[in-house]
C-alpha atoms as a PDB file:
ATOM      1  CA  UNK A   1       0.000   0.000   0.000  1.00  0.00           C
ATOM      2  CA  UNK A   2       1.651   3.605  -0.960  1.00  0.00           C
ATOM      3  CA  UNK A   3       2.156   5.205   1.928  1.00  0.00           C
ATOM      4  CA  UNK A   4       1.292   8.861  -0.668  1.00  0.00           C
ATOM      5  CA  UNK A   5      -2.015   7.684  -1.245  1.00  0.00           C
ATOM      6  CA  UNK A   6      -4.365   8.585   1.793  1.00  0.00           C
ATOM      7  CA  UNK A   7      -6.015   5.829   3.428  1.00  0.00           C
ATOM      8  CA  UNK A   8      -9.250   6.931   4.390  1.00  0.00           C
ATOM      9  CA  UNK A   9     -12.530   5.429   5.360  1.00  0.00           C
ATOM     10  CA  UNK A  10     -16.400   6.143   6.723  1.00  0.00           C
ATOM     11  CA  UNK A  11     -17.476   4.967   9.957  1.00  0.00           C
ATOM     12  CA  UNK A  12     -20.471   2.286   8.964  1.00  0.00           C
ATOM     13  CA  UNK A  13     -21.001   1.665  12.790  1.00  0.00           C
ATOM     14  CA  UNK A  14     -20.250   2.008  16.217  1.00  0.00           C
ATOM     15  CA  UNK A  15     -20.860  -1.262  18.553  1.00  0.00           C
ATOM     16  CA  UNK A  16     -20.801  -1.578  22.795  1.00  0.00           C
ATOM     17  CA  UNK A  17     -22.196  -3.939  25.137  1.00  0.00           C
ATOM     18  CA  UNK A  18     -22.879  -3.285  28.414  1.00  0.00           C
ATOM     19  CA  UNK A  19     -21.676  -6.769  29.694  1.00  0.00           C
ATOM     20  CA  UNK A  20     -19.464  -9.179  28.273  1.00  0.00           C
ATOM     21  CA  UNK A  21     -20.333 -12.818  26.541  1.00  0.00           C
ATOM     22  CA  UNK A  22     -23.116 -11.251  24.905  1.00  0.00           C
ATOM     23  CA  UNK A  23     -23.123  -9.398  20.845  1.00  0.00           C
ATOM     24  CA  UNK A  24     -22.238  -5.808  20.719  1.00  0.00           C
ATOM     25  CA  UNK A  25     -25.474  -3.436  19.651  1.00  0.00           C
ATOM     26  CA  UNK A  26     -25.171  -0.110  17.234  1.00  0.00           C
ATOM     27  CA  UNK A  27     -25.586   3.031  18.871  1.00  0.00           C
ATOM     28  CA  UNK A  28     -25.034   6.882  16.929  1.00  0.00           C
ATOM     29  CA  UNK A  29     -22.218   7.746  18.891  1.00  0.00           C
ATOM     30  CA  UNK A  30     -19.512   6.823  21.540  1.00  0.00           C
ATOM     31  CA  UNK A  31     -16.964   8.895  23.799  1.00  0.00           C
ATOM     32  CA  UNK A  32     -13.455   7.519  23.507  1.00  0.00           C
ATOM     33  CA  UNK A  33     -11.257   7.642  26.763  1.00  0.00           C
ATOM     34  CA  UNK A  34      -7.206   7.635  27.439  1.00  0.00           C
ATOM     35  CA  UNK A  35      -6.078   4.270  28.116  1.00  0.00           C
ATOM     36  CA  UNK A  36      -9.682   3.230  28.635  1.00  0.00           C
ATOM     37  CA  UNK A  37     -11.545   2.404  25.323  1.00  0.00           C
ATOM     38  CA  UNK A  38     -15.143   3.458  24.692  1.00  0.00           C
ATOM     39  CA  UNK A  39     -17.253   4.917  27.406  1.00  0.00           C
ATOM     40  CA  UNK A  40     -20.226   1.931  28.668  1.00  0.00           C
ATOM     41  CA  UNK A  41     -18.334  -0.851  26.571  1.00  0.00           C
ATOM     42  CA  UNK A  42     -17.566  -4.157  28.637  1.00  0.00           C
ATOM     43  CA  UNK A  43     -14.067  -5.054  27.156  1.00  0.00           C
ATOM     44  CA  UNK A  44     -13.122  -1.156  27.580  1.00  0.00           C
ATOM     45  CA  UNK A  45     -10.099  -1.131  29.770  1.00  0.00           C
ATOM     46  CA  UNK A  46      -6.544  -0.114  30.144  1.00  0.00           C
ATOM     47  CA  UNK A  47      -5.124  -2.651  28.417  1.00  0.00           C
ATOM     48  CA  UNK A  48      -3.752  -2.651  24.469  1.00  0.00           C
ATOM     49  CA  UNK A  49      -6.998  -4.192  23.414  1.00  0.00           C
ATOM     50  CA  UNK A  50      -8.924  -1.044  24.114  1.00  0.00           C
ATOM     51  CA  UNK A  51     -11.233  -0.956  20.680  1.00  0.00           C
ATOM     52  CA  UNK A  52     -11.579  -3.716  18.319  1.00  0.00           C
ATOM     53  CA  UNK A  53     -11.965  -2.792  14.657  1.00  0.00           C
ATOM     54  CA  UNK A  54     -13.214  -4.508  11.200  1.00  0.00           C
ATOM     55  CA  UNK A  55     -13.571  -3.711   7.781  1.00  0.00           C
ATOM     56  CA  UNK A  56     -16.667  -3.692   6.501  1.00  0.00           C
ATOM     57  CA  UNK A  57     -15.682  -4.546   3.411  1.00  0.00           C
ATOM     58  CA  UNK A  58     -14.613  -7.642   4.944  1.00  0.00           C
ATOM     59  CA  UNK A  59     -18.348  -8.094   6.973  1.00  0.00           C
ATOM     60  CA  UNK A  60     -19.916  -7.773   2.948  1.00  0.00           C
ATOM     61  CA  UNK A  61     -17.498  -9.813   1.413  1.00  0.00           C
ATOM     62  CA  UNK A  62     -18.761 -12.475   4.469  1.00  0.00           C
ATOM     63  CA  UNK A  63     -22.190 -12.477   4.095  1.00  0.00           C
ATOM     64  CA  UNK A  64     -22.121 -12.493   0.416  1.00  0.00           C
ATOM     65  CA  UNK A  65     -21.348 -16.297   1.635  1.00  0.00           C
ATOM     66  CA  UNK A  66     -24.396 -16.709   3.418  1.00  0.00           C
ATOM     67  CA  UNK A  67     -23.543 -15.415   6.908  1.00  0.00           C
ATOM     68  CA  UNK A  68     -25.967 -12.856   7.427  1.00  0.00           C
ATOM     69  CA  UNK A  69     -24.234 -11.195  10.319  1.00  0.00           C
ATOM     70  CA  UNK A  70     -25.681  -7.851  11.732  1.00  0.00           C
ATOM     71  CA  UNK A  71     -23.316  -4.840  12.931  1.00  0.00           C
ATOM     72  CA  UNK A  72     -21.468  -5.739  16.077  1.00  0.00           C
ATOM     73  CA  UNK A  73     -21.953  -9.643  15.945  1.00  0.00           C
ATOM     74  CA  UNK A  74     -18.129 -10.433  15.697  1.00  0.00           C
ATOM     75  CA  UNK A  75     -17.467  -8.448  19.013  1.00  0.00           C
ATOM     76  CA  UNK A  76     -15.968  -5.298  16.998  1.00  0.00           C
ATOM     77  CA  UNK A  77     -16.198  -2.296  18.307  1.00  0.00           C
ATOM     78  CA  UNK A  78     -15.903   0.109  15.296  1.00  0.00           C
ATOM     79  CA  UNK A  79     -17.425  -1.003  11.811  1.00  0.00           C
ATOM     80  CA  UNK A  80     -15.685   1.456   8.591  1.00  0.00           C
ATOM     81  CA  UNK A  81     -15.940   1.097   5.143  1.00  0.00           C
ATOM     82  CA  UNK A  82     -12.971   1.557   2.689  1.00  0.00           C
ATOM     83  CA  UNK A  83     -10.120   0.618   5.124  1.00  0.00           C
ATOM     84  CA  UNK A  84      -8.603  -2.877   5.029  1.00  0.00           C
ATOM     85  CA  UNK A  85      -7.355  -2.851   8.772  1.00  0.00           C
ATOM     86  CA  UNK A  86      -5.379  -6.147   8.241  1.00  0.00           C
ATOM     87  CA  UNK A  87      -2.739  -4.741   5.802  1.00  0.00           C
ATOM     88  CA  UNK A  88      -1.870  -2.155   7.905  1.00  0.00           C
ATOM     89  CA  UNK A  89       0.910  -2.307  10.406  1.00  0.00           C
ATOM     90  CA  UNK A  90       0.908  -2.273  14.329  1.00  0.00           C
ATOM     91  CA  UNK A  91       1.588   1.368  15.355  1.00  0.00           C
ATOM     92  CA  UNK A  92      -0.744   2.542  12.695  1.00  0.00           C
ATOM     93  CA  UNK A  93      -2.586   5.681  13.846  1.00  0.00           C
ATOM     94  CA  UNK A  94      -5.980   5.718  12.975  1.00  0.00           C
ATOM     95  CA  UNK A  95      -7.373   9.794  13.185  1.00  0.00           C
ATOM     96  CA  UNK A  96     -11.262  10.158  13.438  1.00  0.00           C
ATOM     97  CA  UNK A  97     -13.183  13.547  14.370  1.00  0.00           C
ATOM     98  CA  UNK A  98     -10.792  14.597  17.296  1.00  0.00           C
ATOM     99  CA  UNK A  99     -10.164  11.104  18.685  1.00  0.00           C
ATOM    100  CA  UNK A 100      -6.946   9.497  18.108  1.00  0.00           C
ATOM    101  CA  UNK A 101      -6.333   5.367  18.377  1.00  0.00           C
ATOM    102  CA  UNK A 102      -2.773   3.503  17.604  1.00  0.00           C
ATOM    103  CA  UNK A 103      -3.354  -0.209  16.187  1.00  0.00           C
ATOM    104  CA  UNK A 104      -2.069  -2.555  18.891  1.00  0.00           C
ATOM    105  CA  UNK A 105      -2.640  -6.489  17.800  1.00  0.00           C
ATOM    106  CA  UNK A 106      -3.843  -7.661  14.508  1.00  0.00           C
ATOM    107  CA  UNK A 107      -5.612 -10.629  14.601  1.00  0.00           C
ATOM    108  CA  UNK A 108      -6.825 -12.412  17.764  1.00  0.00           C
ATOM    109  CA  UNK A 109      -6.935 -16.453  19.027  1.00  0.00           C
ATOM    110  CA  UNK A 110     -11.030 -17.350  19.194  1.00  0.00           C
ATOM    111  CA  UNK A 111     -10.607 -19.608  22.449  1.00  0.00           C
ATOM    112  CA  UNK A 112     -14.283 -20.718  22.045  1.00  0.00           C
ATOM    113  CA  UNK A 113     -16.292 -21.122  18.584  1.00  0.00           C
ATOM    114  CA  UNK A 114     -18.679 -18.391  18.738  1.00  0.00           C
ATOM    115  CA  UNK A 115     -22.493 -19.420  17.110  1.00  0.00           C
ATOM    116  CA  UNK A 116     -21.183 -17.383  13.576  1.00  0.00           C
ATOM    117  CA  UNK A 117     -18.553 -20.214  13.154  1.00  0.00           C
ATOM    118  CA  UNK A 118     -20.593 -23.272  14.328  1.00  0.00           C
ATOM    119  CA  UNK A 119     -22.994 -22.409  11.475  1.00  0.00           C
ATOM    120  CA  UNK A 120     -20.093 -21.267   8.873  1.00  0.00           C
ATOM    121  CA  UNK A 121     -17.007 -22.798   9.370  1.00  0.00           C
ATOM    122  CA  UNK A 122     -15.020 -20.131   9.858  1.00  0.00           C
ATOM    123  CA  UNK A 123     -15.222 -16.222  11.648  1.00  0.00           C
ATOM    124  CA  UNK A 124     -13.378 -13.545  10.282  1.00  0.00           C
ATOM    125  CA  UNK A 125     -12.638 -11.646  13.483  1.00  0.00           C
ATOM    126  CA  UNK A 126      -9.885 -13.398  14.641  1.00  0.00           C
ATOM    127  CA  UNK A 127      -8.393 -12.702  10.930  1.00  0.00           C
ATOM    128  CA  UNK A 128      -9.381  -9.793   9.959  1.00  0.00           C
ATOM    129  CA  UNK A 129     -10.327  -7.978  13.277  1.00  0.00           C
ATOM    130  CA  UNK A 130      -7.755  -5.338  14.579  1.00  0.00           C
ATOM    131  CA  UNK A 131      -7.259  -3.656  17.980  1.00  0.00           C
ATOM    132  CA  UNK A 132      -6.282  -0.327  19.138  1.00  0.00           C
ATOM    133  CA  UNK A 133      -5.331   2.102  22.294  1.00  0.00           C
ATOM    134  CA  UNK A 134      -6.775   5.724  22.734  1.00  0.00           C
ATOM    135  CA  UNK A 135      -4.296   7.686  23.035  1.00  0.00           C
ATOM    136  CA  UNK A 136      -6.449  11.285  22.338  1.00  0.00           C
ATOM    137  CA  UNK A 137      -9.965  11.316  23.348  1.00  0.00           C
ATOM    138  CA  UNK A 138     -13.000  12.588  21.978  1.00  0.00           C
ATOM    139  CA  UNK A 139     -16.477  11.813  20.166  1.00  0.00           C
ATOM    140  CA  UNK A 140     -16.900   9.508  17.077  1.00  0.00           C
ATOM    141  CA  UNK A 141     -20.465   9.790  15.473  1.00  0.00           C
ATOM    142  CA  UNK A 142     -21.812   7.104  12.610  1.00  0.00           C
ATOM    143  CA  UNK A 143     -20.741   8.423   8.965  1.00  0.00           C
ATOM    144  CA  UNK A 144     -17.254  10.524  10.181  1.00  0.00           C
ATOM    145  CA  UNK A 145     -14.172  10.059   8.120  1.00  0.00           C
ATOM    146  CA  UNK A 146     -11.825   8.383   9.204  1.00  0.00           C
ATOM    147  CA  UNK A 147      -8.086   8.482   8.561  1.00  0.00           C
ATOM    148  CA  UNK A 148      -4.850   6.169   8.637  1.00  0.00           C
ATOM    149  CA  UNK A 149      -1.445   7.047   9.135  1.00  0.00           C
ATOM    150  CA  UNK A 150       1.554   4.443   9.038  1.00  0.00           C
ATOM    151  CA  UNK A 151       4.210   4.598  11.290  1.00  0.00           C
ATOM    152  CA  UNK A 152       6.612   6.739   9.961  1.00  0.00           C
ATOM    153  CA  UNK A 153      10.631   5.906   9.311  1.00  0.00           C
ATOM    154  CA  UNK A 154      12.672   6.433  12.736  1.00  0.00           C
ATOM    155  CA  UNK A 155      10.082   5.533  14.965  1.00  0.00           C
ATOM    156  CA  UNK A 156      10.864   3.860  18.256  1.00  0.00           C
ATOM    157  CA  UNK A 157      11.436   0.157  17.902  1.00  0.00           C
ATOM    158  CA  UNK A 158       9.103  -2.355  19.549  1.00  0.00           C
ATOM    159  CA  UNK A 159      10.241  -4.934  22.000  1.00  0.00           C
ATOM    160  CA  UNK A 160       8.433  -7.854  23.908  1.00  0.00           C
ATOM    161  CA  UNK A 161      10.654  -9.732  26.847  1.00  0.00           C
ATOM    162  CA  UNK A 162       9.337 -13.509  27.351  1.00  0.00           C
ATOM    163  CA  UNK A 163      11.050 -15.352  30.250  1.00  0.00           C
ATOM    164  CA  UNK A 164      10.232 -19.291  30.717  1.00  0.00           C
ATOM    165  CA  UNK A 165      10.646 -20.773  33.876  1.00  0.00           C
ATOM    166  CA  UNK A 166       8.516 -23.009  35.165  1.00  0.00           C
ATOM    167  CA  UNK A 167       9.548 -22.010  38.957  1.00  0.00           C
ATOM    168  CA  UNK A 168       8.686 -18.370  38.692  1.00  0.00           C
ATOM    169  CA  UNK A 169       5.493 -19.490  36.581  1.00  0.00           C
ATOM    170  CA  UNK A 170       4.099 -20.827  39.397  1.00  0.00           C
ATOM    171  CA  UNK A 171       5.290 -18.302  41.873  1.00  0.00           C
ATOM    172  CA  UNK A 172       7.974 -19.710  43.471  1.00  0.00           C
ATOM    173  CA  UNK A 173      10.802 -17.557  42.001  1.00  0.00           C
ATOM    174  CA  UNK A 174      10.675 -13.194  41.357  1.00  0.00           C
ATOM    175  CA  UNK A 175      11.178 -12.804  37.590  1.00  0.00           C
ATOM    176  CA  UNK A 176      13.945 -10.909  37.898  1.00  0.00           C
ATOM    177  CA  UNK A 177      15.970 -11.690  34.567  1.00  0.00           C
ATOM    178  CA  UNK A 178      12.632 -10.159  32.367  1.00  0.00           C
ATOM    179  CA  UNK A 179      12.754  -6.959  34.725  1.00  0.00           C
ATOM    180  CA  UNK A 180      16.914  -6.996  33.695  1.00  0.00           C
ATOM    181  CA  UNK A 181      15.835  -6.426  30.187  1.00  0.00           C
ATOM    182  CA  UNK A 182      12.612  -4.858  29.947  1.00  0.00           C
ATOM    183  CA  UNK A 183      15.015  -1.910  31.658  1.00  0.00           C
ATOM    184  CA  UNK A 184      18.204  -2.160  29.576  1.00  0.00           C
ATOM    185  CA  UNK A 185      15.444  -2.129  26.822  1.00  0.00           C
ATOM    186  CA  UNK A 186      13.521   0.904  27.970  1.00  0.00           C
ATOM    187  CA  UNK A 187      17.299   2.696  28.617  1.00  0.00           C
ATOM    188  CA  UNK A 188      18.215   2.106  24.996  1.00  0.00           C
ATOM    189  CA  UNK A 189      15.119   4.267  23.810  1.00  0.00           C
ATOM    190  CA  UNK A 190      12.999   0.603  22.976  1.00  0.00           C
ATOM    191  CA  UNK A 191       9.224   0.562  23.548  1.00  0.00           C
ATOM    192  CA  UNK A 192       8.494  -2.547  25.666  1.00  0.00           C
ATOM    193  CA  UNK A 193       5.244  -3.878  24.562  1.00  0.00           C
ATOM    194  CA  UNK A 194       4.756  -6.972  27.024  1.00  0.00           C
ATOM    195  CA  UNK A 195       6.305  -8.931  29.269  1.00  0.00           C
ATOM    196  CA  UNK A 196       5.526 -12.514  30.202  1.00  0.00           C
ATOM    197  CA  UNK A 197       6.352 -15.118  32.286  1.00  0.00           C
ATOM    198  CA  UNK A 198       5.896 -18.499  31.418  1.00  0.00           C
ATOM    199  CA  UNK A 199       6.571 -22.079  32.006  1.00  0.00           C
ATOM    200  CA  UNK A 200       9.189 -23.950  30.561  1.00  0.00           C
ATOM    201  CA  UNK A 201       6.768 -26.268  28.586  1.00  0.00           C
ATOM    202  CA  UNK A 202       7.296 -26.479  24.799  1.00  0.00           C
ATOM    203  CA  UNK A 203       4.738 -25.967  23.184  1.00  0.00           C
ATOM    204  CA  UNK A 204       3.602 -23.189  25.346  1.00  0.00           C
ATOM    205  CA  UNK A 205       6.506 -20.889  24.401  1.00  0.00           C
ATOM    206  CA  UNK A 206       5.867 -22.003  20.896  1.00  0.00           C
ATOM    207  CA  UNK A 207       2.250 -20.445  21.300  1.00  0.00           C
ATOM    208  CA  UNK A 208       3.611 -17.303  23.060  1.00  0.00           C
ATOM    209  CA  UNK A 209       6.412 -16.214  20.207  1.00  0.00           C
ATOM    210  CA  UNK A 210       3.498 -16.701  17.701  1.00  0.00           C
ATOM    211  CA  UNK A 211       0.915 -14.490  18.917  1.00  0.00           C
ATOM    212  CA  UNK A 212       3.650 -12.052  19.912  1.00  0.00           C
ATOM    213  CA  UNK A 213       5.435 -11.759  16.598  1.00  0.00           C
ATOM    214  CA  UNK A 214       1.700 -12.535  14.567  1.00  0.00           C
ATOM    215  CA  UNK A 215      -0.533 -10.168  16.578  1.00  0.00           C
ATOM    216  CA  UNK A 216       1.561  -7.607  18.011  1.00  0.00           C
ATOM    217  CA  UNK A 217       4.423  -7.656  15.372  1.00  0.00           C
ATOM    218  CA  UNK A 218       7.157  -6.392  17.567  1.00  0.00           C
ATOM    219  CA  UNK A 219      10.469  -5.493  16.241  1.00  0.00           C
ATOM    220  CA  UNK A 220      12.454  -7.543  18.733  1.00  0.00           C
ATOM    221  CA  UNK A 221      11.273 -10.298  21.345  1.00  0.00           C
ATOM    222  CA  UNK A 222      14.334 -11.218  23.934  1.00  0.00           C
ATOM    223  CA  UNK A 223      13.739 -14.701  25.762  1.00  0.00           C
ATOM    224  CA  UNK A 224      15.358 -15.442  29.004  1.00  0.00           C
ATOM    225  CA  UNK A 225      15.827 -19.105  30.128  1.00  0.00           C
ATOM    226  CA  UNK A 226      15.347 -22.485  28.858  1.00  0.00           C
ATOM    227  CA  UNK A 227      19.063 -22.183  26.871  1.00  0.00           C
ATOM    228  CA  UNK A 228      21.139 -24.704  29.046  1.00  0.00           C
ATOM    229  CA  UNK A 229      20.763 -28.668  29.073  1.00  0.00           C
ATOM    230  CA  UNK A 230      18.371 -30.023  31.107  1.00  0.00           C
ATOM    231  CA  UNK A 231      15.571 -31.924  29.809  1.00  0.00           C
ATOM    232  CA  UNK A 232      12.861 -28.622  30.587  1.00  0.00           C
ATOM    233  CA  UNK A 233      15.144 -26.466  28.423  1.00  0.00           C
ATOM    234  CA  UNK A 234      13.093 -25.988  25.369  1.00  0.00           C
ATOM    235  CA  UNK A 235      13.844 -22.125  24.245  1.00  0.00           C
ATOM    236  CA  UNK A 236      16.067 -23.053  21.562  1.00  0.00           C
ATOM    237  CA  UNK A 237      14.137 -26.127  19.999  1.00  0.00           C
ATOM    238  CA  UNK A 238      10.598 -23.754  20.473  1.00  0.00           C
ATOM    239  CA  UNK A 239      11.992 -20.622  18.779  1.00  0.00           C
ATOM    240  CA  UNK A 240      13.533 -22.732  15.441  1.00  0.00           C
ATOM    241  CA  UNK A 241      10.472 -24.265  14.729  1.00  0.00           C
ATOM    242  CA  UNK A 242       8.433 -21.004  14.776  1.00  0.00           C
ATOM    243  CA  UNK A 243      10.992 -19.571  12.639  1.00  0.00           C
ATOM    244  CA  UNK A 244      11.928 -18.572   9.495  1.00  0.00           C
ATOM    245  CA  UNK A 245      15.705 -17.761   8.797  1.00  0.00           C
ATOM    246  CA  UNK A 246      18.470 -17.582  11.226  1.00  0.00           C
ATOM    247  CA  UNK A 247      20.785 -15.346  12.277  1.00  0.00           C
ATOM    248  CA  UNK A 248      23.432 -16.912  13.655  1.00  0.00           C
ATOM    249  CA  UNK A 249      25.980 -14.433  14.722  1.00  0.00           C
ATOM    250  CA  UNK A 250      23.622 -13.239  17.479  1.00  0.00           C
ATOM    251  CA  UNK A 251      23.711 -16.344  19.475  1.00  0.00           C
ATOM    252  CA  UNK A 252      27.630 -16.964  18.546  1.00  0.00           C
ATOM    253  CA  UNK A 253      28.472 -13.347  19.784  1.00  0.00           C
ATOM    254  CA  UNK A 254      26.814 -14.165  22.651  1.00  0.00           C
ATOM    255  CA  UNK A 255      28.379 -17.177  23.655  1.00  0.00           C
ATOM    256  CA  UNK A 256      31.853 -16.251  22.967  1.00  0.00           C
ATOM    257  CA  UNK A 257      32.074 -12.825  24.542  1.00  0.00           C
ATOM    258  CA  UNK A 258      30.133 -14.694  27.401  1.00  0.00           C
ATOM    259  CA  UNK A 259      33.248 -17.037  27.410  1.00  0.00           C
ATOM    260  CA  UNK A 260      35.237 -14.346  29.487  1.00  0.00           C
ATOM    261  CA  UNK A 261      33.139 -14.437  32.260  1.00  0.00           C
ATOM    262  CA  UNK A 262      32.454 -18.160  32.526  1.00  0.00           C
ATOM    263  CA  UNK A 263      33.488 -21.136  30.397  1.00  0.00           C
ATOM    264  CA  UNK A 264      29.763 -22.655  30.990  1.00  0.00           C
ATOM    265  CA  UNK A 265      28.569 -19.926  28.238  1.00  0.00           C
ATOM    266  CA  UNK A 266      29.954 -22.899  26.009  1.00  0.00           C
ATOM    267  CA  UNK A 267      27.050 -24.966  27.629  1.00  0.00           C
ATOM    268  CA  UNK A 268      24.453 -22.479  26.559  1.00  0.00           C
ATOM    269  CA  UNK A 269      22.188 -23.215  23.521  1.00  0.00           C
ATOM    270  CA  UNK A 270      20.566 -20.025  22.936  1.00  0.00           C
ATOM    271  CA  UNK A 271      19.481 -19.160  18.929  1.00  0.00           C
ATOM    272  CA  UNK A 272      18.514 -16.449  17.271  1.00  0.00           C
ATOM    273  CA  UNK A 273      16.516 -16.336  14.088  1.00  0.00           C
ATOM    274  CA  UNK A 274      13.727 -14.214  12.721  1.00  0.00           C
ATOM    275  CA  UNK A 275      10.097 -14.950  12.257  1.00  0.00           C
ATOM    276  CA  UNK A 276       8.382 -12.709   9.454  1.00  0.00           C
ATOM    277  CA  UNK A 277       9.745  -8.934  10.779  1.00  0.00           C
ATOM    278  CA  UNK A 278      10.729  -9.614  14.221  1.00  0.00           C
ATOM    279  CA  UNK A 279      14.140 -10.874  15.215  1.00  0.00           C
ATOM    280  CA  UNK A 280      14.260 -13.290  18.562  1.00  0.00           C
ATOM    281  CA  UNK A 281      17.551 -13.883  20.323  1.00  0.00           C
ATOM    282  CA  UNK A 282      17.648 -16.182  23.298  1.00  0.00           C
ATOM    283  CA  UNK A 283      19.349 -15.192  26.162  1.00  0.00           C
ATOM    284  CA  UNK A 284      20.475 -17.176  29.548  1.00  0.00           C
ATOM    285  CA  UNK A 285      17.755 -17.451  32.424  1.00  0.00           C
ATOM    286  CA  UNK A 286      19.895 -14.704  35.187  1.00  0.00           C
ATOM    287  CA  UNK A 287      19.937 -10.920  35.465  1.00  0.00           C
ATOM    288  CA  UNK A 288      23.483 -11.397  35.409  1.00  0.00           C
ATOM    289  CA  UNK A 289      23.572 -13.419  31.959  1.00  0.00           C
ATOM    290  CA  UNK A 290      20.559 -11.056  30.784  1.00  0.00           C
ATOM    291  CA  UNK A 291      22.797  -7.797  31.500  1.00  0.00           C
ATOM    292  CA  UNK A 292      26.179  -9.011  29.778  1.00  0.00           C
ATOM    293  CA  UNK A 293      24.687 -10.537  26.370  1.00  0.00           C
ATOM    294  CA  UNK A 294      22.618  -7.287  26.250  1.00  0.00           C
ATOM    295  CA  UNK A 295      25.674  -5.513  26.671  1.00  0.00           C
ATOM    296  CA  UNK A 296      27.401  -7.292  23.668  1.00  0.00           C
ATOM    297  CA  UNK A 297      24.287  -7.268  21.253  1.00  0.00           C
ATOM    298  CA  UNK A 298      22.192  -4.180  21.656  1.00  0.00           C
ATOM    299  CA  UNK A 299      24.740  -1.692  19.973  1.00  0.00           C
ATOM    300  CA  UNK A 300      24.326  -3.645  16.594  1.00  0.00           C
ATOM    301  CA  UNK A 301      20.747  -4.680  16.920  1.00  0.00           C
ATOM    302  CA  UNK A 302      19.564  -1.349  16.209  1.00  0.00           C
ATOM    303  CA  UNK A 303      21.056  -1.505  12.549  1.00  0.00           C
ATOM    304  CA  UNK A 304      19.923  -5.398  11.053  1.00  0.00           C
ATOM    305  CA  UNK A 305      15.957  -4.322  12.917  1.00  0.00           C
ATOM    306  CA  UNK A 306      15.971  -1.128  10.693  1.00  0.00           C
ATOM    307  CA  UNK A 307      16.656  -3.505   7.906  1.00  0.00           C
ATOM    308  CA  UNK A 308      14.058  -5.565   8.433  1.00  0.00           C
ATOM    309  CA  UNK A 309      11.870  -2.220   8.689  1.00  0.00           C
ATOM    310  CA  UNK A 310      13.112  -0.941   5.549  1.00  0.00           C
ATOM    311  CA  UNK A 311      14.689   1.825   7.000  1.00  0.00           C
ATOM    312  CA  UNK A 312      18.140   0.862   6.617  1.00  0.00           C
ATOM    313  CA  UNK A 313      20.209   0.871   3.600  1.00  0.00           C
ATOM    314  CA  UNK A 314      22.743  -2.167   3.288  1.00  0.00           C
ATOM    315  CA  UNK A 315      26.219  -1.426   5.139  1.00  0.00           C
ATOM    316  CA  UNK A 316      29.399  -2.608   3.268  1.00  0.00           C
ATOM    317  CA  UNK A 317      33.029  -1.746   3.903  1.00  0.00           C
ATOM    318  CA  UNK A 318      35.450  -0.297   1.403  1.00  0.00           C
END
């Protein structure tokens, strides 16, 4: 999509509910609030899902299949015709009358078959359906223009710290490895998006790194634990088969740096490889291990995530 070409849409609906687990309703208008979502909405909230969003185009294309879905069945807060929400970016700014949202996730899991796919097949929400924080409040009325705006070149990159442990995930150790980097992070100008503790079970962390780099598309996710060799150590085997390429120098910096402060950093098994636009690197499970591999990496991770942006031209040495 040219970013010269406006992308612009109408508002076809806006859709609340005053209570959760039941189908959003039209109403005219809705007041958007800071780090809240829409005023009287159930899954309002400060939280990144704030507002959900769909194309309508998408809710036409739909029921041109049979589905005969009313506004506000799929859970969406905001209906508007002549944006395609899912080929935009996370970060996207999204500029309506004088309120203000930033796209957060794209995409959602559907943990429980709603009634439109036991009759379908299929629901296009967890596809198609976007979400977004208020960041300027204000009034949105049915029929206003609306207006997106890509992230522009330079802007902040986008981390997510994941830590697996299967102690602290069930309380009986402080994370304090993820609060090591979700600081050295914030230092170095990143915007930390999320930061989750979770057990060392495989297929879990598999499930994590997906919806992280699917739905909120961050530019780097840093893992803590699960490197070494016991049988529970699953990082490295979890994060390959998620992945797309490698990038092998990461994890080979890493190790042999690490080498000068302990000759177990041979022992560690920590990868790094890239799935669609966001790099993971796997780092050892203490704040001390967390601290000195961000210490070797972060000065040069700044250039290859720019690549992947597209903001970076190619470096080569004369």
């Amino acid at each position: 999509m040219s970013e010269n070409k406006p992308i612009e849409g109408i508002v076809h609906a806006i859709c609340i509910s005053e209570r959760r687990g039941v189908e959003k309703h039209p109403i005219d208008s809705a007041v958007f609030k800071v780090n809240y979502g829409i005023e009287g909405d159930a899954h309002a909230g400060n939280w990144h899902r704030q507002v959900s969003l769909l194309s309508y185009d998408k809710v036409l294309d739909f029921n041109k299949r049979g589905a005969d879905v009313k506004d506000g069945a799929f859970g969406e807060n905001l209906v508007v015709e002549g944006i395609d929400f899912r080929s935009l970016p996370v970060g996207t700014k999204l500029y309506c009358s004088d309120v203000v949202l930033k796209m957060t996730q794209i995409g959602k899991e559907c943990h429980s078959h709603c009634a439109i796919y036991q009759r379908m097949g299929e629901c296009i929400m967890p596809k198609q359906g976007v979400f977004a924080e208020v960041i300027k409040e204000g009034t949105i009325k049915k029929g206003d223009l609306m207006r997106a705006e890509l992230p522009p070149a330079g802007s902040p990159l986008r981390a997510a710290v994941v830590v697996m442990s299967d102690k602290g995930a069930a309380g009986e150790r402080e994370d304090l490895s993820g609060l090591e980097a979700e600081e050295i992070l914030k230092s170095k100008g990143y915007e930390v998006i999320e930061r989750k503790l979770i057990s060392d079970d495989k297929a879990g962390i598999k499930k994590e790194l997906i919806r992280l780099c699917d739905q909120r598309q961050p530019d780097l996710i840093i893992t803590s634990g699960g490197t070494g060799m016991s049988i529970r150590d699953n990082t490295p085997e979890a994060t390959l088969e998620i992945c797309d390429r490698q990038v092998p120098g990461i994890a080979e910096a890493v190790r042999a740096e690490s080498m000068k402060y302990t000759k177990r950093a041979m022992l560690s098994r920590g990868v790094s490889a890239i799935r669609n636009k966001t790099l993971i690197v796997n780092l050892p499970g203490s704040p001390k291990a967390v601290r000195e591999s961000l210490d070797i990496i972060m000065d040069s991770l700044e250039h290859g995530l720019r690549l992947m942006r597209g903001e970076d031209g190619e470096c080569g040495r004369k």
